[in-house]
N, C-alpha and C. Protein backbone atom coordinates (compact mmCIF):
# COMPACT_ATOMS: atom_id res chain seq x y z
N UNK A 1 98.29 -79.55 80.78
CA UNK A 1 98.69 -80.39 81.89
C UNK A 1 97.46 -80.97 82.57
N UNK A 2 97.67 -82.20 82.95
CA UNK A 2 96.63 -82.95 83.10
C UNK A 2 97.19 -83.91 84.67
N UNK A 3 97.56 -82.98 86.03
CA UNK A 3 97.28 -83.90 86.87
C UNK A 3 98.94 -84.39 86.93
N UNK A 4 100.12 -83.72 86.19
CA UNK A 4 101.35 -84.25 86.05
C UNK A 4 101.55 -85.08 84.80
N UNK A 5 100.43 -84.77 83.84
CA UNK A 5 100.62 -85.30 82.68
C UNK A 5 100.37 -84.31 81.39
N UNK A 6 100.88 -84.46 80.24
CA UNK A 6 100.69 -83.76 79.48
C UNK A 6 100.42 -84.31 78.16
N UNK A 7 98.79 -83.53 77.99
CA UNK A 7 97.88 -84.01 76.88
C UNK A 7 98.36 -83.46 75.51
N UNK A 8 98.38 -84.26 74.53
CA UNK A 8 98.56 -83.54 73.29
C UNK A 8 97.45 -84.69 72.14
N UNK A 9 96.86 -84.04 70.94
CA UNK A 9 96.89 -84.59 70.13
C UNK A 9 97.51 -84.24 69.04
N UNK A 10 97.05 -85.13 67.51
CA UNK A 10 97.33 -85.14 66.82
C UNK A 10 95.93 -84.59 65.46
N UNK A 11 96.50 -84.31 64.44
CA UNK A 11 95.45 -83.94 63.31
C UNK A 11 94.81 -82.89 63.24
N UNK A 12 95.75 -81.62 63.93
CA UNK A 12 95.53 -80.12 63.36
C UNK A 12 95.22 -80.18 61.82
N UNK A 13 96.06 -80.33 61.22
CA UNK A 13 95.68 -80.30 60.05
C UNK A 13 94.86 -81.47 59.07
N UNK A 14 94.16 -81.23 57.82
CA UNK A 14 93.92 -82.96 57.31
C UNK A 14 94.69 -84.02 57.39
N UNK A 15 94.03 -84.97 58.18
CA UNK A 15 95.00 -86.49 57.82
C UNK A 15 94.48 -87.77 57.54
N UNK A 16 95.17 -88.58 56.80
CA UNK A 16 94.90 -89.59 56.40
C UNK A 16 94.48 -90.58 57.41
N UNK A 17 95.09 -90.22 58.51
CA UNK A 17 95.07 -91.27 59.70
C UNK A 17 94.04 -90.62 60.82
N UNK A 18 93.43 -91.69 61.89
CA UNK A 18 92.54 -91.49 62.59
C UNK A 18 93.27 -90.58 63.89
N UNK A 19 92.41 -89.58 64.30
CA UNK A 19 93.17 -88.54 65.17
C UNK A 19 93.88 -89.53 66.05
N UNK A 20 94.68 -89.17 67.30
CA UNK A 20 95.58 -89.99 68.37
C UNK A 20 95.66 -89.13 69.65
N UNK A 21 95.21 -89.20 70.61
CA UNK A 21 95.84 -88.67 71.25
C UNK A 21 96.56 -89.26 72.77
N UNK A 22 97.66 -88.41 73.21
CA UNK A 22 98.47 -88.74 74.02
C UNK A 22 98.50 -88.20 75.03
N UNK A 23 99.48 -88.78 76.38
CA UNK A 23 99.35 -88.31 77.79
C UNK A 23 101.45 -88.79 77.50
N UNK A 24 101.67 -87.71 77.91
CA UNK A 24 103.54 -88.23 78.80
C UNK A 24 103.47 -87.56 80.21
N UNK A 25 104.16 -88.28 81.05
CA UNK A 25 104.12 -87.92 82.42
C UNK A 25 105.67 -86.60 82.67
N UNK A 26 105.29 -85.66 82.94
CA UNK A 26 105.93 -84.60 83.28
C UNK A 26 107.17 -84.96 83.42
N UNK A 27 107.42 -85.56 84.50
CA UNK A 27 108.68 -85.89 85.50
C UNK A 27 109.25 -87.41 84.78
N UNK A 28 108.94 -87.92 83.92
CA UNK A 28 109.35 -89.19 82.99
C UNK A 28 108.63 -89.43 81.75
N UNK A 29 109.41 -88.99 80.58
CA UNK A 29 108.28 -88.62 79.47
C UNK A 29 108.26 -90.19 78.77
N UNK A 30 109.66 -90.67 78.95
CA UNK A 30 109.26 -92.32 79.01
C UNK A 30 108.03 -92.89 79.22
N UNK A 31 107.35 -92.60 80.41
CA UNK A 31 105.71 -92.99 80.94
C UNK A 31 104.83 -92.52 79.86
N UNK A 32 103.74 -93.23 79.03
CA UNK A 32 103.52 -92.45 77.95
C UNK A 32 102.10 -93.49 77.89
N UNK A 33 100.75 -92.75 77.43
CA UNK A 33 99.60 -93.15 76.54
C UNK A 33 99.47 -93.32 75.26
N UNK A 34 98.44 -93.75 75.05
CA UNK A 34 98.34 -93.26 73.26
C UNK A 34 96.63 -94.03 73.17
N UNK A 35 95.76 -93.00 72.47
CA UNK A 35 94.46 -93.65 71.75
C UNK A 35 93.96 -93.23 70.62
N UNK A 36 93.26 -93.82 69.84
CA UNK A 36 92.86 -93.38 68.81
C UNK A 36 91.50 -93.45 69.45
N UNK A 37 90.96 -92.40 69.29
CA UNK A 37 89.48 -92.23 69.86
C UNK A 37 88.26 -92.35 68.85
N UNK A 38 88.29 -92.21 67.45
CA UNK A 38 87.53 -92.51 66.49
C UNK A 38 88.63 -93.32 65.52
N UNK A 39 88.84 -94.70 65.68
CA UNK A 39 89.69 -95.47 64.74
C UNK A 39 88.82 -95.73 63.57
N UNK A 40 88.25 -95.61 63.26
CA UNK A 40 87.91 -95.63 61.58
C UNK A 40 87.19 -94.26 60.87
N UNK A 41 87.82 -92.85 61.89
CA UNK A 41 88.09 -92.00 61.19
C UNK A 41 89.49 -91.29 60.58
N UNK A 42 88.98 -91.53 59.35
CA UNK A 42 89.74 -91.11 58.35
C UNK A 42 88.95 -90.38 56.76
N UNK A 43 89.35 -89.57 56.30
CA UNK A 43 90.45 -88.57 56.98
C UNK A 43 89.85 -87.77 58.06
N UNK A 44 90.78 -87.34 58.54
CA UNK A 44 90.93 -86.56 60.24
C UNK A 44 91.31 -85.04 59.91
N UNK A 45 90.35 -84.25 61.13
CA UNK A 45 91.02 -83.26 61.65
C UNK A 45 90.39 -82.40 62.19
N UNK A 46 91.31 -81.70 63.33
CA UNK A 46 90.51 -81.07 64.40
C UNK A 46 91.62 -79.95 64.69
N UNK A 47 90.60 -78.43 64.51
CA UNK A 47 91.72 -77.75 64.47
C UNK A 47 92.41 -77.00 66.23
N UNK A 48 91.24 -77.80 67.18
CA UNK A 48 91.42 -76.82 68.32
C UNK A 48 91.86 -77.92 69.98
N UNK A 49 92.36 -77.87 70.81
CA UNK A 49 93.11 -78.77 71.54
C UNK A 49 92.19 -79.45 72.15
N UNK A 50 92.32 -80.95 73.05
CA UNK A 50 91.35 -81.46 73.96
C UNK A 50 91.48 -80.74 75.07
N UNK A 51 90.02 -80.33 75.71
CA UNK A 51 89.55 -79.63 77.08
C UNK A 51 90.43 -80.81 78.18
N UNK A 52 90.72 -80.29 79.44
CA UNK A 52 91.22 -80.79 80.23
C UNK A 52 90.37 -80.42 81.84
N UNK A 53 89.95 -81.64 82.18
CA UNK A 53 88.92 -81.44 83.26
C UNK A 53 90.03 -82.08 84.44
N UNK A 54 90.56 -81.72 85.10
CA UNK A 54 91.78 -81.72 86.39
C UNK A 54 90.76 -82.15 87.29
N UNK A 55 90.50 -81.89 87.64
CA UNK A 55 89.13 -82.16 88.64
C UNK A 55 88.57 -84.05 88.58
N UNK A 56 88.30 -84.33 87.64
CA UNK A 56 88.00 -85.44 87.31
C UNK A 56 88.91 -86.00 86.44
N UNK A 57 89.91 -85.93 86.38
CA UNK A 57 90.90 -86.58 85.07
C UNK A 57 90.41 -86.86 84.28
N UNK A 58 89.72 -85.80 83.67
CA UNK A 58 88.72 -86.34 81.99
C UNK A 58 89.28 -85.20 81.30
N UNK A 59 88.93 -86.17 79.91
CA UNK A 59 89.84 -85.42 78.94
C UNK A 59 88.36 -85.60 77.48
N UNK A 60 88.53 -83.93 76.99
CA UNK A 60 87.35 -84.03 75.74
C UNK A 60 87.94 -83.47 74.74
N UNK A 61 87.82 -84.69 73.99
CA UNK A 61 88.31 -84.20 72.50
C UNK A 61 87.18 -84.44 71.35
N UNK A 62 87.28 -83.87 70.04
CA UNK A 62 86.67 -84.15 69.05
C UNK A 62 87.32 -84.37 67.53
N UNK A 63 86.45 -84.14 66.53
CA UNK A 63 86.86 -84.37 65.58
C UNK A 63 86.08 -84.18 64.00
N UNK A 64 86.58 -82.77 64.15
CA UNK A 64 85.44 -82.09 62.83
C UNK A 64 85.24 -82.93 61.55
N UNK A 65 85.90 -83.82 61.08
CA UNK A 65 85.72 -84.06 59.54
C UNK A 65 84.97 -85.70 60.37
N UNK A 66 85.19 -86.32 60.98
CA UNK A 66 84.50 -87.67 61.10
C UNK A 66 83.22 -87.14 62.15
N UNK A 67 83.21 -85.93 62.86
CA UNK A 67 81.82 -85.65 63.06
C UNK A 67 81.11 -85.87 64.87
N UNK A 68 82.61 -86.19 65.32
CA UNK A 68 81.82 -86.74 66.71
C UNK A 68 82.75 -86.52 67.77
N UNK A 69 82.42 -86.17 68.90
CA UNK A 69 83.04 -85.37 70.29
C UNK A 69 83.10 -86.86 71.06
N UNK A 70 83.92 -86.80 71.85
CA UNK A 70 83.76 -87.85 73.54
C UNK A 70 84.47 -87.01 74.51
N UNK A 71 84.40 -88.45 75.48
CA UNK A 71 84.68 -88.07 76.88
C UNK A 71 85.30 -89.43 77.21
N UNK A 72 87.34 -88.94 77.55
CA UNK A 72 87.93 -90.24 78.47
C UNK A 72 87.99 -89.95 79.38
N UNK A 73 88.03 -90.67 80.00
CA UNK A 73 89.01 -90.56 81.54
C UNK A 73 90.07 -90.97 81.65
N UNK A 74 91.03 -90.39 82.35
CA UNK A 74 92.78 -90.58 81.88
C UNK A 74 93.02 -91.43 83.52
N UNK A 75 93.35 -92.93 83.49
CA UNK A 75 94.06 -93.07 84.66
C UNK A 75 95.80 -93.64 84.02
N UNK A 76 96.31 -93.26 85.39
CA UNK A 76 98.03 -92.94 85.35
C UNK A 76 98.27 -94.53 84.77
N UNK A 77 97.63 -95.48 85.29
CA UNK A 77 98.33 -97.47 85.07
C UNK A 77 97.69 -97.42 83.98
N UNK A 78 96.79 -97.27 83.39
CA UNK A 78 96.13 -97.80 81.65
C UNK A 78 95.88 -96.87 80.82
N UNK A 79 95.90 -95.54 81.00
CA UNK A 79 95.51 -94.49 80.13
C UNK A 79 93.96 -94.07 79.64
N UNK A 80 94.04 -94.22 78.70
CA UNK A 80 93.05 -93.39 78.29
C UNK A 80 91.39 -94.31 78.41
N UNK A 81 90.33 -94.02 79.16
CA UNK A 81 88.95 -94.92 79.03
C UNK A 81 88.09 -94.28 78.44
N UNK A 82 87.26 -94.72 77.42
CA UNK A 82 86.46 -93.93 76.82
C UNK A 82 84.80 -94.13 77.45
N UNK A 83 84.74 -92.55 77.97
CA UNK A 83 83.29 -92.69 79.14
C UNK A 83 82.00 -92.44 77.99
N UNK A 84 81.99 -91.55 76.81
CA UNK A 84 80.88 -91.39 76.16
C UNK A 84 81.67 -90.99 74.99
N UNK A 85 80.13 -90.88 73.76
CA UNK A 85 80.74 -90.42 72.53
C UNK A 85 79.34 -89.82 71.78
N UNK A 86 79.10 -88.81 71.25
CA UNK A 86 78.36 -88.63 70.46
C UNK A 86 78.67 -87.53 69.28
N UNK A 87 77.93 -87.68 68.29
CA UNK A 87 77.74 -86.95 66.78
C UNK A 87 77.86 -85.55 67.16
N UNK A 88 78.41 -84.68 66.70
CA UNK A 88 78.98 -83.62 66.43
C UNK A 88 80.04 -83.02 65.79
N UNK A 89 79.76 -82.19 64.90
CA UNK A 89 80.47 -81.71 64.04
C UNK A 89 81.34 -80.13 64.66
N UNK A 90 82.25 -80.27 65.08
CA UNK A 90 82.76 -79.80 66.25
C UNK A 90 84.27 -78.71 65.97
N UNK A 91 84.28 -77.50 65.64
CA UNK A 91 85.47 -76.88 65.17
C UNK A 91 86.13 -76.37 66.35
N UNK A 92 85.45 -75.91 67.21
CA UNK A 92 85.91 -74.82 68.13
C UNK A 92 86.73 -75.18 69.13
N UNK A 93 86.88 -74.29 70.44
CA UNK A 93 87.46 -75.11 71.10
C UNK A 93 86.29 -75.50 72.55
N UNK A 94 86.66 -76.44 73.14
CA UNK A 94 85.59 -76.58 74.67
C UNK A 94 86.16 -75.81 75.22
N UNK A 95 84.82 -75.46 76.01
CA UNK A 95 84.69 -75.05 77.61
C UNK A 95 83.96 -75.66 78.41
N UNK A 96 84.50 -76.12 79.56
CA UNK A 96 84.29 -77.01 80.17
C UNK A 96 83.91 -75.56 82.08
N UNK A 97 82.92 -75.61 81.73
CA UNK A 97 81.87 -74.80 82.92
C UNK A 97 81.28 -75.57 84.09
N UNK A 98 80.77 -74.95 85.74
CA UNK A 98 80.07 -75.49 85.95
C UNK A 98 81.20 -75.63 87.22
N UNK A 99 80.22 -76.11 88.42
CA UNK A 99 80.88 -76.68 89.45
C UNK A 99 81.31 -78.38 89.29
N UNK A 100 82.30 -78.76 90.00
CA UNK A 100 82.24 -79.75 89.69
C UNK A 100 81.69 -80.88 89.44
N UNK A 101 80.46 -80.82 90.32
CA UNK A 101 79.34 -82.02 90.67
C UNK A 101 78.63 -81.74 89.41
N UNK A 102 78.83 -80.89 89.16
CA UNK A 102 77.63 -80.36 87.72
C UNK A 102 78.07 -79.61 86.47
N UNK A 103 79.19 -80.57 86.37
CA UNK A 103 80.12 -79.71 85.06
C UNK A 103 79.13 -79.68 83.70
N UNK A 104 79.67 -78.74 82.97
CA UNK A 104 78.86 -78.84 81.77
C UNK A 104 80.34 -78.34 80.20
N UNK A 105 79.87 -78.71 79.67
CA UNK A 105 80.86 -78.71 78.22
C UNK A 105 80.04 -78.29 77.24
N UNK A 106 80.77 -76.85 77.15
CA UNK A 106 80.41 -76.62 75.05
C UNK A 106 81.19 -76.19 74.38
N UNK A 107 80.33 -76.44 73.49
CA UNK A 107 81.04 -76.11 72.12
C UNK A 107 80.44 -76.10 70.72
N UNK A 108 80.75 -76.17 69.73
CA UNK A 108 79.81 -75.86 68.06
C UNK A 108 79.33 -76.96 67.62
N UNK A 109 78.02 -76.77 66.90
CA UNK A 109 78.17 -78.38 65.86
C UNK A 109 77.50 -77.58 64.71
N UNK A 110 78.24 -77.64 63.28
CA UNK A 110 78.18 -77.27 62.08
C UNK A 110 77.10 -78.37 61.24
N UNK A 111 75.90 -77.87 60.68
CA UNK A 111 75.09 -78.50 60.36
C UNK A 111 74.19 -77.74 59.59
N UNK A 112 74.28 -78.28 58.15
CA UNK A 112 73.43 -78.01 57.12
C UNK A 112 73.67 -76.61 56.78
N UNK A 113 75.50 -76.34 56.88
CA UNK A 113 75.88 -74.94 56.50
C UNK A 113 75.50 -74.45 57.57
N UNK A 114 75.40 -73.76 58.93
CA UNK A 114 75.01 -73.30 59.87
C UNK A 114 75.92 -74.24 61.15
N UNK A 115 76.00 -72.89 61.69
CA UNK A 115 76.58 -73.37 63.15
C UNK A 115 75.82 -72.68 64.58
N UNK A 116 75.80 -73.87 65.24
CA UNK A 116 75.12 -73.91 66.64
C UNK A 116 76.07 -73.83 67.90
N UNK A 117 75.50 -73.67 69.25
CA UNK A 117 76.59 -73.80 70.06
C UNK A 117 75.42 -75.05 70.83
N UNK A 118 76.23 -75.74 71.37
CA UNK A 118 75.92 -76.98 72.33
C UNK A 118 75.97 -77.23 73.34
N UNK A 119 75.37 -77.36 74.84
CA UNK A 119 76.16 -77.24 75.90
C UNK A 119 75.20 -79.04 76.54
N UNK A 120 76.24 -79.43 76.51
CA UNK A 120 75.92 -81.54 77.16
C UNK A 120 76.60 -81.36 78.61
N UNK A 121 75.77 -82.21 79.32
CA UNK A 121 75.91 -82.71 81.06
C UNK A 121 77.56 -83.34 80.12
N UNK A 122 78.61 -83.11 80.82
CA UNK A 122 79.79 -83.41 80.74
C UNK A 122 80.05 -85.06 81.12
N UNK A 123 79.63 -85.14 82.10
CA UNK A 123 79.12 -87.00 82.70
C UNK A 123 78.88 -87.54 81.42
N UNK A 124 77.55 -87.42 80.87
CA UNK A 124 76.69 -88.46 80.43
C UNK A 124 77.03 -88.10 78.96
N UNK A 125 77.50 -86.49 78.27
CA UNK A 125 77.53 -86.52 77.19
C UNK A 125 75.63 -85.72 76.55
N UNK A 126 74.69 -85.86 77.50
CA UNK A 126 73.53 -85.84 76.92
C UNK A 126 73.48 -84.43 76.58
N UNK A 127 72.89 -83.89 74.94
CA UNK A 127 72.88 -82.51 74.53
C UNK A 127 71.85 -81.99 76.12
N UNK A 128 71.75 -80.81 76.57
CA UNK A 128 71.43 -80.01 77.50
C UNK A 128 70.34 -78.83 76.96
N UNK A 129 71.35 -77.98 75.78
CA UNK A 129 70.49 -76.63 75.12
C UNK A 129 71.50 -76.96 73.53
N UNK A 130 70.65 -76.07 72.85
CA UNK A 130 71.40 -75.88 71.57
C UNK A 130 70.36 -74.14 71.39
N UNK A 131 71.51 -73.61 70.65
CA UNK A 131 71.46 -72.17 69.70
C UNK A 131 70.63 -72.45 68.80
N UNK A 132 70.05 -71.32 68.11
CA UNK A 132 69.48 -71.61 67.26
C UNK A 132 70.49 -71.22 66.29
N UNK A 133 70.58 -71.22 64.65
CA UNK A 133 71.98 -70.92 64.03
C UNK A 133 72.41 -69.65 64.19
N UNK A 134 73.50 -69.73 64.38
CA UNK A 134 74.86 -68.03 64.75
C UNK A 134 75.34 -67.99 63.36
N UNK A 135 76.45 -68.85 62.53
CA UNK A 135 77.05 -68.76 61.10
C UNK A 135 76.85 -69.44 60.18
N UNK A 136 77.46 -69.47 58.87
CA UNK A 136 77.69 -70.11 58.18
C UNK A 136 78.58 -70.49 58.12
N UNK A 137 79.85 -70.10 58.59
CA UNK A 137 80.82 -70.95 58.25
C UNK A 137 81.20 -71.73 60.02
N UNK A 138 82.21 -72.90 59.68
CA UNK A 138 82.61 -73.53 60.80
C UNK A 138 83.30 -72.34 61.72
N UNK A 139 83.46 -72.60 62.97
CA UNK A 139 83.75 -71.61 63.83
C UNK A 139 84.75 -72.60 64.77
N UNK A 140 86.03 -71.63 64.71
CA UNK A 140 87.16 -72.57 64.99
C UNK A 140 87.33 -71.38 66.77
N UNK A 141 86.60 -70.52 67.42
CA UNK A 141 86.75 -70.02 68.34
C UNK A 141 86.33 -70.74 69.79
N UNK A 142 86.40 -70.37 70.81
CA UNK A 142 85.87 -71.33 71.93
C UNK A 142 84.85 -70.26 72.29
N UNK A 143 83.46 -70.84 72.63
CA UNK A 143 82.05 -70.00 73.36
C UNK A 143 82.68 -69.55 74.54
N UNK A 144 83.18 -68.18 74.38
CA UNK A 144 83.78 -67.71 75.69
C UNK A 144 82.55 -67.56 76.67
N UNK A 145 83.11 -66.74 78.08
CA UNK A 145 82.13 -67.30 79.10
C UNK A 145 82.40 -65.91 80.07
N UNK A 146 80.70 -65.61 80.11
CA UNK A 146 80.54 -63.84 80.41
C UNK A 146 79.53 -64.28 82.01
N UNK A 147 79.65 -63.35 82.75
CA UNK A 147 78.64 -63.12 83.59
C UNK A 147 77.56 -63.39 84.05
N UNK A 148 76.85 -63.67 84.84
CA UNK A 148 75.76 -63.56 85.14
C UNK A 148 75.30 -65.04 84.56
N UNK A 149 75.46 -66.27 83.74
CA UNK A 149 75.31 -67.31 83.06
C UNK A 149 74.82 -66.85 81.53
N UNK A 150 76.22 -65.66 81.12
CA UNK A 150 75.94 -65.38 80.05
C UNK A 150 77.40 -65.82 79.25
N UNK A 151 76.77 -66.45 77.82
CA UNK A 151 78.28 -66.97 76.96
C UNK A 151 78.10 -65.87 75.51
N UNK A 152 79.21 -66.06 75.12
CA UNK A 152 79.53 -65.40 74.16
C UNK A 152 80.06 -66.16 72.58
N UNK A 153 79.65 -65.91 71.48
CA UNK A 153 80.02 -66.41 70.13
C UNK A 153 80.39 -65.31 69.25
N UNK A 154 81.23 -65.52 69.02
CA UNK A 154 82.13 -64.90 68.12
C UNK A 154 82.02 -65.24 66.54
N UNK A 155 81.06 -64.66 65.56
CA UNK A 155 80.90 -64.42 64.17
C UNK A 155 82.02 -64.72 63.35
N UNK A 156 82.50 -65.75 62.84
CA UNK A 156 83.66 -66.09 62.14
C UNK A 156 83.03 -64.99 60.44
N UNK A 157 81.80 -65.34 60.06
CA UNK A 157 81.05 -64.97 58.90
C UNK A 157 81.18 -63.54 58.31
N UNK A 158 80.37 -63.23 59.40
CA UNK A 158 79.61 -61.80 59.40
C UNK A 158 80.41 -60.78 60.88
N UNK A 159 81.29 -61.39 61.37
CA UNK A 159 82.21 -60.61 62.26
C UNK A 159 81.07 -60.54 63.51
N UNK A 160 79.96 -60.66 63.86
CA UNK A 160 79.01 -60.57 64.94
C UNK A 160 79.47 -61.35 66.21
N UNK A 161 79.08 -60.64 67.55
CA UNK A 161 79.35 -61.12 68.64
C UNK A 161 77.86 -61.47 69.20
N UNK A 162 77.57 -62.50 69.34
CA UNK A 162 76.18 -62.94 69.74
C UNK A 162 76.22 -63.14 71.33
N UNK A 163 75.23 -62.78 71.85
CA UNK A 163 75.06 -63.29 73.20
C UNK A 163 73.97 -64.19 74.05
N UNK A 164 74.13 -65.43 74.39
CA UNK A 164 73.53 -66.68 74.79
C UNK A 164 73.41 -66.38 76.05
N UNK A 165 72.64 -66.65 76.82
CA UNK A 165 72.03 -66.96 77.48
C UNK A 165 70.96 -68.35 77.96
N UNK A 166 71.27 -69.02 78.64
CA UNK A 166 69.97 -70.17 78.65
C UNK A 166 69.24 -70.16 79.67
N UNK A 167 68.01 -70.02 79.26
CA UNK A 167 66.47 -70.02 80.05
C UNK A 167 65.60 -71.45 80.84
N UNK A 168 65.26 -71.10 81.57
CA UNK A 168 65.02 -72.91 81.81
C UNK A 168 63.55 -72.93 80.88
N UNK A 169 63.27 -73.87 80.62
CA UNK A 169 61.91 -74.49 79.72
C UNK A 169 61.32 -74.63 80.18
């Protein structure tokens, strides 16, 4: 739920067609969105839901097989605006952290057999920190979120629970 609306996409599984996703309004499902957020990806698929930022009516989705995450903003008269977009190879699910003025979003990017966790200024999209590699295989879990500004990854591979932390530079 998104604000009296309700987000869904499409392309859990492989598809031929470019992911889609949608907004219907609670109280009139008549009232309805629709975007294709990477239209000339194909084939598609993403196995884990778009993050929902209530706070800012932004909505983050991705898309593991074409390789790249964004950021809309959902208004109620036109739907869906697309605020950023960048490359990532993306299984898991977001978490969307952070006070509001200073939200932050992560999540995985699978690369060269190895998976990382990612955490981008939610605004701008700009990478922030990256992991150094956690697995080999894609990791369809969300970087849960521990204490103290400590996150957690969950070993799809090797069953390991890793623990992140980020340091300033």
């Amino acid at each position: 739920m998104l604000n009296g609306w309700v987000v869904v996409q499409t392309n859990f599984l492989e598809a031929k067609k470019p992911l889609r996703i949608s907004a219907f309004h609670s109280g009139n499902a008549a009232l309805s969105h629709h975007h294709v957020p990477f239209p000339h990806g194909a084939p598609s698929e993403e196995y884990s839901k778009p993050a929902l930022d209530a706070a800012h009516n932004r909505v983050y989705t991705s898309d593991e097989k074409v390789g790249l995450v964004t950021a809309l903003d959902f208004k109620a008269d036109v739907g869906f605006v697309p605020v950023w977009q960048q490359p990532q190879t993306m299984d898991s699910f977001w978490a969307v952290v952070g006070p509001r003025h200073r939200r932050n979003i992560i999540g995985t990017d699978y690369l060269d057999g190895q998976d990382y966790v990612v955490w981008r200024d939610a605004n701008t999209g700009l990478e922030l920190a990256r992991s150094g590699p956690l697995d080999a295989r894609l990791n369809g879990n969300i970087v849960a979120i521990g204490f103290n500004g400590r996150f957690y990854y969950l070993g799809v591979h090797d069953g390991t629970v890793n623990e992140l932390t980020l340091k300033p530079a």
